[in-house]
C-alpha atoms as a PDB file:
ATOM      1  CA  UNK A   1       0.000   0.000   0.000  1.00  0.00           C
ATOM      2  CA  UNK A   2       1.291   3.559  -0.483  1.00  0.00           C
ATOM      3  CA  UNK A   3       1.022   6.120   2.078  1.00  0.00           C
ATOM      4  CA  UNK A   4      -2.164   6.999   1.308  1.00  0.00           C
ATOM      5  CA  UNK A   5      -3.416   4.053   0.789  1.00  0.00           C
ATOM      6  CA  UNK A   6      -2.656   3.172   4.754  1.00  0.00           C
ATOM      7  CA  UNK A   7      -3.915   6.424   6.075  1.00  0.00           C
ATOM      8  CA  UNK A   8      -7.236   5.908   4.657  1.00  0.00           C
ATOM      9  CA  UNK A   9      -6.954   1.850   5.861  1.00  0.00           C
ATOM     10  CA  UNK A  10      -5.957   3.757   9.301  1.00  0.00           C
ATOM     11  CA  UNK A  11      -9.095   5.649   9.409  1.00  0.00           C
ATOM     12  CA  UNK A  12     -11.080   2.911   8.220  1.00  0.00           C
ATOM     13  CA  UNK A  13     -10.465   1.017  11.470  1.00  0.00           C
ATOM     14  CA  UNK A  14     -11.958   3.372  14.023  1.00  0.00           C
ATOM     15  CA  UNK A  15     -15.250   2.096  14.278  1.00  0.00           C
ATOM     16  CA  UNK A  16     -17.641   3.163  17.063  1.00  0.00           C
ATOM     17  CA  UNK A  17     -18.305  -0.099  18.997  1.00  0.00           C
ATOM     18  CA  UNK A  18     -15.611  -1.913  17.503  1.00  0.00           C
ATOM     19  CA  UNK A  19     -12.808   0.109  18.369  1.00  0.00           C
ATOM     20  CA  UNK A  20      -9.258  -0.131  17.041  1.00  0.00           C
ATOM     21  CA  UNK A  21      -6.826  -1.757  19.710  1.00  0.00           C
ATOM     22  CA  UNK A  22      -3.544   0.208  19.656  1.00  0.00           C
ATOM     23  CA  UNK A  23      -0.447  -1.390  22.374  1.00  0.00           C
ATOM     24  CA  UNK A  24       1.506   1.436  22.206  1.00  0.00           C
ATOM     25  CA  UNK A  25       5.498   0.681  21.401  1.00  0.00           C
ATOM     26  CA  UNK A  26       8.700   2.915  21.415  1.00  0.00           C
ATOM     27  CA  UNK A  27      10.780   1.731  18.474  1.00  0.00           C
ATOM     28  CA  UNK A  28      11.372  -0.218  15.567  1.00  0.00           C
ATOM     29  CA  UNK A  29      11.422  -3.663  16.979  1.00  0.00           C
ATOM     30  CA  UNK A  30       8.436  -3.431  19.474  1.00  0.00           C
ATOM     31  CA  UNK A  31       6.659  -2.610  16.114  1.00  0.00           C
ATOM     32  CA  UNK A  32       7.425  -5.229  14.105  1.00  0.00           C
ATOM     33  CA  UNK A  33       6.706  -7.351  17.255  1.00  0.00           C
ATOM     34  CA  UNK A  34       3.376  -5.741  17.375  1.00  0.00           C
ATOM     35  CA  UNK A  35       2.709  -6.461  13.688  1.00  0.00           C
ATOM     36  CA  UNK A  36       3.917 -10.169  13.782  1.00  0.00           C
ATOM     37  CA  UNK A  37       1.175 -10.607  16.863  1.00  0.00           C
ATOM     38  CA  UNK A  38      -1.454  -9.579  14.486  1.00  0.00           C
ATOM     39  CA  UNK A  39      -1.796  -5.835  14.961  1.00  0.00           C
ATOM     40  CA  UNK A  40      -3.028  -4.139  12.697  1.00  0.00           C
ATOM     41  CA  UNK A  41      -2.305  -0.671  13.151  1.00  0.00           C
ATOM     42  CA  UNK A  42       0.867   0.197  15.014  1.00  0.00           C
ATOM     43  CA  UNK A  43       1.210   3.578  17.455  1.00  0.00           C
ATOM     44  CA  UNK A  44       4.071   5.318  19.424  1.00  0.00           C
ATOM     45  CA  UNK A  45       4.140   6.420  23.042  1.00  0.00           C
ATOM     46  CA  UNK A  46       5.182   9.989  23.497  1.00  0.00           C
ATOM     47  CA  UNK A  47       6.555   9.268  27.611  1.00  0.00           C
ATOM     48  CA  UNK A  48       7.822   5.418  26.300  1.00  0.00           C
ATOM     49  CA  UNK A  49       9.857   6.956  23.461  1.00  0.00           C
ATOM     50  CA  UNK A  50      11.119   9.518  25.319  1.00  0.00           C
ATOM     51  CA  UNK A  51      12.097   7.125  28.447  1.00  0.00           C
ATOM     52  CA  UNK A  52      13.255   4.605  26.301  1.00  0.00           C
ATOM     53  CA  UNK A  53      16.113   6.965  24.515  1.00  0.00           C
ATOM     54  CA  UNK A  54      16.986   8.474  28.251  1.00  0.00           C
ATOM     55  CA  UNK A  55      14.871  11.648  28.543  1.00  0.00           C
ATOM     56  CA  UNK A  56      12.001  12.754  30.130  1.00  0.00           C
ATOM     57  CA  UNK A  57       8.166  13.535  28.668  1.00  0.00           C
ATOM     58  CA  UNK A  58       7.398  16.693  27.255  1.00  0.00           C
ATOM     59  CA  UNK A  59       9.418  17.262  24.086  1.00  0.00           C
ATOM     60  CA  UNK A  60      12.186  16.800  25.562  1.00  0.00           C
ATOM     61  CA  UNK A  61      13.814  14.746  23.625  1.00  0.00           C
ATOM     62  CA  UNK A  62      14.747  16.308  20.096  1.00  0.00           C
ATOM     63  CA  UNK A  63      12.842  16.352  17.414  1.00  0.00           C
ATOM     64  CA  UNK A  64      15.413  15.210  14.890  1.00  0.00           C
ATOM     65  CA  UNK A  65      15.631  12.176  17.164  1.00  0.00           C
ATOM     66  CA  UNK A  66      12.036  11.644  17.236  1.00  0.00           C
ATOM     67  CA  UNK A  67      11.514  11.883  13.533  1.00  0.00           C
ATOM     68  CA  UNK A  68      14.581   9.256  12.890  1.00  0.00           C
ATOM     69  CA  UNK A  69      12.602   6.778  15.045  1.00  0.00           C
ATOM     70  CA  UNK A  70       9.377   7.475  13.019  1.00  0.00           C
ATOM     71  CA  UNK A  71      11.213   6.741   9.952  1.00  0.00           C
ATOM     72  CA  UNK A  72      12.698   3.455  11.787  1.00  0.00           C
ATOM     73  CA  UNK A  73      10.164   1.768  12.584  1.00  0.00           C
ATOM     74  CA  UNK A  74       7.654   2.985   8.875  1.00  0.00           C
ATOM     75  CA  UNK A  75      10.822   0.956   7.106  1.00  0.00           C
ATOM     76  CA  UNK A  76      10.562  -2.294   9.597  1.00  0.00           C
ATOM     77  CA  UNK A  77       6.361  -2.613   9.587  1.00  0.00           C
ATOM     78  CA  UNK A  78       3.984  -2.143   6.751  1.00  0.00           C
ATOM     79  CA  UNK A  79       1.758  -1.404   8.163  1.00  0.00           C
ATOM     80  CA  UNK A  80       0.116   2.467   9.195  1.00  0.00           C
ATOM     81  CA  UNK A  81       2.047   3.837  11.836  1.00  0.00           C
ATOM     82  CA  UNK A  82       0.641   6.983  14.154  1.00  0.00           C
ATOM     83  CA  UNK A  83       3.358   8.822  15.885  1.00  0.00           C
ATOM     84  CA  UNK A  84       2.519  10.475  19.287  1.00  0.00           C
ATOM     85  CA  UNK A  85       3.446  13.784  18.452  1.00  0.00           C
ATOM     86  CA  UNK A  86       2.718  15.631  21.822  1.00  0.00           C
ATOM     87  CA  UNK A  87       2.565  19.394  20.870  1.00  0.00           C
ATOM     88  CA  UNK A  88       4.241  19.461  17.777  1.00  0.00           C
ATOM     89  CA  UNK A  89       7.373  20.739  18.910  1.00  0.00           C
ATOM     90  CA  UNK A  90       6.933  24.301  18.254  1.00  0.00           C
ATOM     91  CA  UNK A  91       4.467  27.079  19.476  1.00  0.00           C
ATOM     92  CA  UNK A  92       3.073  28.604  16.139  1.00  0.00           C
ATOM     93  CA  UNK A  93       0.738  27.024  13.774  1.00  0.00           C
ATOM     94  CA  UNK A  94       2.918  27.355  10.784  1.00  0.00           C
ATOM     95  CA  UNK A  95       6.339  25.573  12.536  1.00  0.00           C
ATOM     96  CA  UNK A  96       4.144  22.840  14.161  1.00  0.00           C
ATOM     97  CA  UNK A  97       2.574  22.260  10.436  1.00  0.00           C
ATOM     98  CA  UNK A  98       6.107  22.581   9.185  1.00  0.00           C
ATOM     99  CA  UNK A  99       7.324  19.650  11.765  1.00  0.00           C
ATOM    100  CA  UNK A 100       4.381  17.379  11.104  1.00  0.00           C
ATOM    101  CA  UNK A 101       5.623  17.907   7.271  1.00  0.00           C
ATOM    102  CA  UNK A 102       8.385  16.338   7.759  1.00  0.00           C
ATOM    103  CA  UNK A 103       7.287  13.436  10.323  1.00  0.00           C
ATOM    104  CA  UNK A 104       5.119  12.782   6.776  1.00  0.00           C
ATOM    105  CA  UNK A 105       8.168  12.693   4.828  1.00  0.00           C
ATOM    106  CA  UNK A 106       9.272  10.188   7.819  1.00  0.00           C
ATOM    107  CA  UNK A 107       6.271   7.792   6.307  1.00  0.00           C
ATOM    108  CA  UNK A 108       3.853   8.521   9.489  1.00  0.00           C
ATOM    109  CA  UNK A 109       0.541   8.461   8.284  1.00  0.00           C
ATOM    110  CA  UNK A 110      -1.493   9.497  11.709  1.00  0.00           C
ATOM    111  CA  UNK A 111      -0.441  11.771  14.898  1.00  0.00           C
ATOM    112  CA  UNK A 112      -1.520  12.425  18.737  1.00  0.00           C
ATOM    113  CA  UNK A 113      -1.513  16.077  18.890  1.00  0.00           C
ATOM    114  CA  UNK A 114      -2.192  17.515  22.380  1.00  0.00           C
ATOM    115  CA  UNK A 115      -3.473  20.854  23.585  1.00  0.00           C
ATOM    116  CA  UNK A 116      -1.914  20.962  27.648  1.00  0.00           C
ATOM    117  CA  UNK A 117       0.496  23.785  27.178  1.00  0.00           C
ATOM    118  CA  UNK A 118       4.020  21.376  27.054  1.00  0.00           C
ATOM    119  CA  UNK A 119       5.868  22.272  30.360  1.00  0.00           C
ATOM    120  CA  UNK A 120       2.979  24.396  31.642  1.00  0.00           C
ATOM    121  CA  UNK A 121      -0.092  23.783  33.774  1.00  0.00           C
ATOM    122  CA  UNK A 122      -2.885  24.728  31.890  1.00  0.00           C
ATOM    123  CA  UNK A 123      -4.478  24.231  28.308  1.00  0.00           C
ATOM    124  CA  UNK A 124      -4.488  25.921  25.116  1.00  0.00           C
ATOM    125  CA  UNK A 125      -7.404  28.251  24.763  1.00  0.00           C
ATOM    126  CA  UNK A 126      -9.984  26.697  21.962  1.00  0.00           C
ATOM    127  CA  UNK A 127      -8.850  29.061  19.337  1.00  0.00           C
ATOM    128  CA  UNK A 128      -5.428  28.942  19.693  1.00  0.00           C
ATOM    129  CA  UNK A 129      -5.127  24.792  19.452  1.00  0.00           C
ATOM    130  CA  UNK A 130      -7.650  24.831  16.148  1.00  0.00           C
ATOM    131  CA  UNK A 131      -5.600  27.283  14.386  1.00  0.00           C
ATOM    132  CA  UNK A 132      -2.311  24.453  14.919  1.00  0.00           C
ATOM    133  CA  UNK A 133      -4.516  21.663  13.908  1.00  0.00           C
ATOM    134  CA  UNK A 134      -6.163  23.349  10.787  1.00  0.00           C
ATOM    135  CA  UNK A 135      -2.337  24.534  10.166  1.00  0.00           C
ATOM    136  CA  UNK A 136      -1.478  20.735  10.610  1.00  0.00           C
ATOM    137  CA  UNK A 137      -4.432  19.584   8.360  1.00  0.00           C
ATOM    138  CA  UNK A 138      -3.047  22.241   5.453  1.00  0.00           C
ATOM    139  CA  UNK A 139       0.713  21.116   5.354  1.00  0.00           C
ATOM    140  CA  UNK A 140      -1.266  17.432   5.160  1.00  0.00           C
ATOM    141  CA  UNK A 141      -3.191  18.719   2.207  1.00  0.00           C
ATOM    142  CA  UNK A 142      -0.092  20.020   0.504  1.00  0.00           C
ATOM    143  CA  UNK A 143       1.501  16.542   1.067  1.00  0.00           C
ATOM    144  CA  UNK A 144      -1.630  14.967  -0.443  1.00  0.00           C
ATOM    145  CA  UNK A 145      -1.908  12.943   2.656  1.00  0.00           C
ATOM    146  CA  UNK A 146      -5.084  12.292   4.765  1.00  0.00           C
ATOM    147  CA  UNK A 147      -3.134  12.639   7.782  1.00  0.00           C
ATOM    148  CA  UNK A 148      -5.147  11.006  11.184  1.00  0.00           C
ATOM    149  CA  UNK A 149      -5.703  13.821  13.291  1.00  0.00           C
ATOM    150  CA  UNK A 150      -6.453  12.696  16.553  1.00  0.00           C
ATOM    151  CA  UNK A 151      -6.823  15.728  18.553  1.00  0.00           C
ATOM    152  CA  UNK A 152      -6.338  14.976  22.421  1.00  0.00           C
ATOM    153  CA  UNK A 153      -7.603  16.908  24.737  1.00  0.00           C
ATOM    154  CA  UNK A 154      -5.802  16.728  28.473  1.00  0.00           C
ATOM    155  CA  UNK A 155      -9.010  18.187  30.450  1.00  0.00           C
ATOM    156  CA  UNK A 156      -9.067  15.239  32.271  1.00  0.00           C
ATOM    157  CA  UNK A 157      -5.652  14.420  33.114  1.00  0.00           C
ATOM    158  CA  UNK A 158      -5.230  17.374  34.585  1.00  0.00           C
ATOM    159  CA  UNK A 159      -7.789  17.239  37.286  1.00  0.00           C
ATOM    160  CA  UNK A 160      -6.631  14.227  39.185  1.00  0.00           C
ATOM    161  CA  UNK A 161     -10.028  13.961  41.290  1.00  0.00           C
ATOM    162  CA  UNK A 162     -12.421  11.837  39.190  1.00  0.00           C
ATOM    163  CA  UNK A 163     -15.055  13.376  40.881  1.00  0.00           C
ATOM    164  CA  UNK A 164     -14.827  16.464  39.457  1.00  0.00           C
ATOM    165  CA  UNK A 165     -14.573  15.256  35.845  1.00  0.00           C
ATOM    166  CA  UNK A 166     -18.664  15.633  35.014  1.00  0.00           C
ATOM    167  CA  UNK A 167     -18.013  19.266  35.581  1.00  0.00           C
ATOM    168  CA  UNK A 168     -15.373  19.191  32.525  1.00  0.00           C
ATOM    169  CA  UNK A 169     -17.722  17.837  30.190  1.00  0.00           C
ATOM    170  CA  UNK A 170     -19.030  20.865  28.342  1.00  0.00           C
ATOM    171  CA  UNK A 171     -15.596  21.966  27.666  1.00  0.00           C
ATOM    172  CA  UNK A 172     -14.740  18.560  26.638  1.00  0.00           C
ATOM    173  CA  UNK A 173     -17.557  18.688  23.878  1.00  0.00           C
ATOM    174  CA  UNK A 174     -17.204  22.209  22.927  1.00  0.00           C
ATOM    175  CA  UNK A 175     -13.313  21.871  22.388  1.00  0.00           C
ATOM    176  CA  UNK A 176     -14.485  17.931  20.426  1.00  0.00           C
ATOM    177  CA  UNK A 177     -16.954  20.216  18.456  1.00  0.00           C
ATOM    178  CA  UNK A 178     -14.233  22.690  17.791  1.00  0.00           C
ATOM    179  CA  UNK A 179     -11.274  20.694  16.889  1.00  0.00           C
ATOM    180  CA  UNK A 180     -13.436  18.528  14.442  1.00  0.00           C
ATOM    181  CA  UNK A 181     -14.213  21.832  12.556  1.00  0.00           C
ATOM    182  CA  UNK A 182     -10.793  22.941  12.492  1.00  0.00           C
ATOM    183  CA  UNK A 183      -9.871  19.504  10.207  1.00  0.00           C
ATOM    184  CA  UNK A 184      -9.476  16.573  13.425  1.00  0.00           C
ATOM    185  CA  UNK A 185     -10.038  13.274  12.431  1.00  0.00           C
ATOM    186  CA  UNK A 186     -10.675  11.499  16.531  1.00  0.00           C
ATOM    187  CA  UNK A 187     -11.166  13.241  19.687  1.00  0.00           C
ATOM    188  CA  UNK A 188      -8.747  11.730  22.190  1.00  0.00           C
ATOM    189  CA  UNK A 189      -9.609  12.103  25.958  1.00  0.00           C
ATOM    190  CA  UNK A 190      -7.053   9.983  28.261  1.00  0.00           C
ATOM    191  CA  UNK A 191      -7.785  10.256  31.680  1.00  0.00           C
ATOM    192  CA  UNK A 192     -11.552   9.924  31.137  1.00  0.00           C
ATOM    193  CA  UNK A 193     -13.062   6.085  32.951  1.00  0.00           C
ATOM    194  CA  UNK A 194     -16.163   7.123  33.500  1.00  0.00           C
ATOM    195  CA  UNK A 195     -18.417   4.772  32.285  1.00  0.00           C
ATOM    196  CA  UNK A 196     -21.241   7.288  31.743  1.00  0.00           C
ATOM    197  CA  UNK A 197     -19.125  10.765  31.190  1.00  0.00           C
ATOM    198  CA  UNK A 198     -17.290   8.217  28.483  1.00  0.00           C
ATOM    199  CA  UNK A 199     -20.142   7.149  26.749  1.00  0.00           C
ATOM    200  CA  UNK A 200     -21.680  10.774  26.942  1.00  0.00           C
ATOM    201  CA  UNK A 201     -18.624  12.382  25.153  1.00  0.00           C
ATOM    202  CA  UNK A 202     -19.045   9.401  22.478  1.00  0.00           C
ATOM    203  CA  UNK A 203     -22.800  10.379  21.868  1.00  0.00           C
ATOM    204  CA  UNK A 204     -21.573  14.062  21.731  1.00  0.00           C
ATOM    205  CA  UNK A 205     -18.634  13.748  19.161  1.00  0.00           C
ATOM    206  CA  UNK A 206     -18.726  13.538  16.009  1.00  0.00           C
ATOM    207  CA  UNK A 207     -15.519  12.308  16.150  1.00  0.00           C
ATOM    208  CA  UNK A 208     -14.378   8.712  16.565  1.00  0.00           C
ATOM    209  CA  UNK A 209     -13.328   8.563  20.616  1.00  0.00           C
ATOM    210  CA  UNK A 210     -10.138   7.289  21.952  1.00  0.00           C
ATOM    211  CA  UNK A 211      -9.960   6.424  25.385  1.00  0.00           C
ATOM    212  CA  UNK A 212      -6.662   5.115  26.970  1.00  0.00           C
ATOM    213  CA  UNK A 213      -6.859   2.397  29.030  1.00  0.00           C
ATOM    214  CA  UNK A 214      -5.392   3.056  32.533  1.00  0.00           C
ATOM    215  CA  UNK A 215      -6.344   2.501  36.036  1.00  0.00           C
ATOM    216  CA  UNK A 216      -9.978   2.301  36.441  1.00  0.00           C
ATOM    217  CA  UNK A 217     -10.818   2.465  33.058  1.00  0.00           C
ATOM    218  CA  UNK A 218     -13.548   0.064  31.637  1.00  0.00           C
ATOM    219  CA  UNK A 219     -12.678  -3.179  29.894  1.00  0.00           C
ATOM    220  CA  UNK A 220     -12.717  -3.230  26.316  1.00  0.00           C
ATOM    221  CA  UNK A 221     -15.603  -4.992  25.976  1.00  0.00           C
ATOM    222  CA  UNK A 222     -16.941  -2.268  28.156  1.00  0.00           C
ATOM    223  CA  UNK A 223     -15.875   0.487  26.039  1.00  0.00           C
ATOM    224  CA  UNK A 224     -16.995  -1.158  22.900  1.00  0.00           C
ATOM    225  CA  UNK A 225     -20.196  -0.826  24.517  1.00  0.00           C
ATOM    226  CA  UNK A 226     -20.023   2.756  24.877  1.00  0.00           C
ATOM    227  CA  UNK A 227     -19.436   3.807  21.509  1.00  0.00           C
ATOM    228  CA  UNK A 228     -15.499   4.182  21.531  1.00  0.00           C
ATOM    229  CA  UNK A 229     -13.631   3.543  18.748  1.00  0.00           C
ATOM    230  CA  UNK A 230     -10.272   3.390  19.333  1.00  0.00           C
ATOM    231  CA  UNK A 231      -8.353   2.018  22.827  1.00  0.00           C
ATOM    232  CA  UNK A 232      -4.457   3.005  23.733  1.00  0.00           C
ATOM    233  CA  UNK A 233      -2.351   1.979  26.189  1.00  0.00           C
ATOM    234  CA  UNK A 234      -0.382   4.846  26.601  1.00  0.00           C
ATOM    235  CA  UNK A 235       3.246   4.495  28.495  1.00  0.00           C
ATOM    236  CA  UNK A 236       1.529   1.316  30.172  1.00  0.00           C
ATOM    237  CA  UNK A 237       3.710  -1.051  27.653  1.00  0.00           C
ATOM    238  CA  UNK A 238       6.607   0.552  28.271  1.00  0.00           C
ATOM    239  CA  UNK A 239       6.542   0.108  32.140  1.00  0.00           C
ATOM    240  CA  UNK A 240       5.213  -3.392  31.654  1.00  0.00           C
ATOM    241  CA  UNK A 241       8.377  -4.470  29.656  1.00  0.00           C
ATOM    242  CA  UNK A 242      10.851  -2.978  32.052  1.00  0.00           C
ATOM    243  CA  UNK A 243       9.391  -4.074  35.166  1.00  0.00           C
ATOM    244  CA  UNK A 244       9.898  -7.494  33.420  1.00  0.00           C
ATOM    245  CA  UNK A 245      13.151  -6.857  32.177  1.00  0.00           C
ATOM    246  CA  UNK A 246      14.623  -5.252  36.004  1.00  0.00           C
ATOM    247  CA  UNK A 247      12.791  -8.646  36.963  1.00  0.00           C
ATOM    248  CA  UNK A 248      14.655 -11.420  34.807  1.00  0.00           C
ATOM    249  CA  UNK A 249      18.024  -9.697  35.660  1.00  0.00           C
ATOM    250  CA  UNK A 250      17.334  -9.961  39.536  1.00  0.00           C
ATOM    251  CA  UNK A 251      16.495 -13.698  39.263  1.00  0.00           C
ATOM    252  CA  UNK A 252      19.356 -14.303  37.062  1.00  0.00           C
ATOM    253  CA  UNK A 253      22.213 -12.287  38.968  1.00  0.00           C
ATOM    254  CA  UNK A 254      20.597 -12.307  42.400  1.00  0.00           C
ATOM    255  CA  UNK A 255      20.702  -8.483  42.916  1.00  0.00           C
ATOM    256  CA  UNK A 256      17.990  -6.465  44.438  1.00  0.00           C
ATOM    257  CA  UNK A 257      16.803  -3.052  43.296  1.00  0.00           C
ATOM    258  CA  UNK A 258      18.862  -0.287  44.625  1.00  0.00           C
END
């Protein structure tokens, strides 16, 4: 398949009710892992690729880096490959479009694209994050890619207390509204288990809805249920594989964890 060809296979597989599974992987041979295992789709971690090459989340590892481990792992898998692009790596819409331009030219065919201001506390206003995405969605255009948008909001992240998460709701829908105007393909909300608030946000969207599964979170089945469309694991795969990793070498040497 050509590029192309695998973004519009990519967008074919988020299906409300019958959502896309995505075990999210850090570099070339977790993907081609993924893809012998049946996957069909294969995604990045923003924290695990980070973590995995010695630096810390939040674009803090450089871009150049990021983009040669996009192109890594499009060579090993053929299959469509979405790249957990945090921010973009750049404030204004025109250098974040210019930066997804090239992670095209890398052979990604789909991107995470947050709206938490990276190394701040709060979030973009409304305006400000549509004019990067419809920025992103023109430099796609000019590639003659349908580049998978999935627009994440981190509403809920951000307020740890689950409680208070019904009260983000109409922000939630407003920015899902929004963001799907300014060119988004999905509307991802990680941080969201809510059974009902989930569901609610599905009904709401007209975007496909990706929730991430984490602590608390509904089962697949579950979410399925609710009208999502897409499921990530986030860093969760990452932390999985070196907890089992730190745990083979202690059996086999006999050390303990300093």
């Amino acid at each position: 398949m050509t590029q192309a060809d695998k973004a519009r296979s990519f967008a074919e597989l988020h299906v409300p009710g019958r959502p896309l599974v995505l075990y999210n992987i850090w570099d070339a041979g977790g993907a081609k892992a993924i893809a012998k295992a049946g996957a069909t789709a294969i995604a990045t971690g923003s924290w695990s690729v980070a973590a995995a090459h010695g630096y810390a989340d939040g674009q803090a590892i450089p871009l150049d880096l990021v983009l040669q481990i996009a192109a890594r792992i499009t060579a090993t898998v053929d299959l469509p490959v979405t790249i957990d692009f945090e921010g973009g790596y750049a404030e204004a819409p025109d250098e974040v479009a210019a930066n997804v331009a090239r992670l095209i030219a890398a052979g990604a065919i789909g991107i995470n694209f947050e709206d938490q201001t990276i190394g701040g506390s709060g979030l973009y206003p409304v305006d400000a994050q549509c004019a990067k995405i419809a920025a992103v969605r023109k430099a796609a255009q000019v590639a003659d890619l349908p580049l998978f948008i999935n627009a994440r909001t981190d509403l809920f992240l951000k307020e740890k207390e689950r409680s208070k998460h019904a009260d983000l709701m109409a922000d939630a829908k407003e920015r899902a509204a929004a963001y799907a105007q300014a060119g988004a393909n999905g509307f991802f909300v990680p941080g969201l288990v809510t059974p009902d608030l989930i569901g609610a946000i599905c009904d709401a969207a007209d975007l496909p809805v990706n929730i991430m599964a984490m602590g608390g979170a509904p089962a697949t089945e579950e979410l399925a249920s609710l009208g999502v469309a897409r499921v990530s694991y986030g860093p969760a795969p990452y932390f999985e594989a070196i907890a089992a990793l730190t745990e083979r070498f202690q059996q086999i040497s006999g050390s303990k964890a300093g």
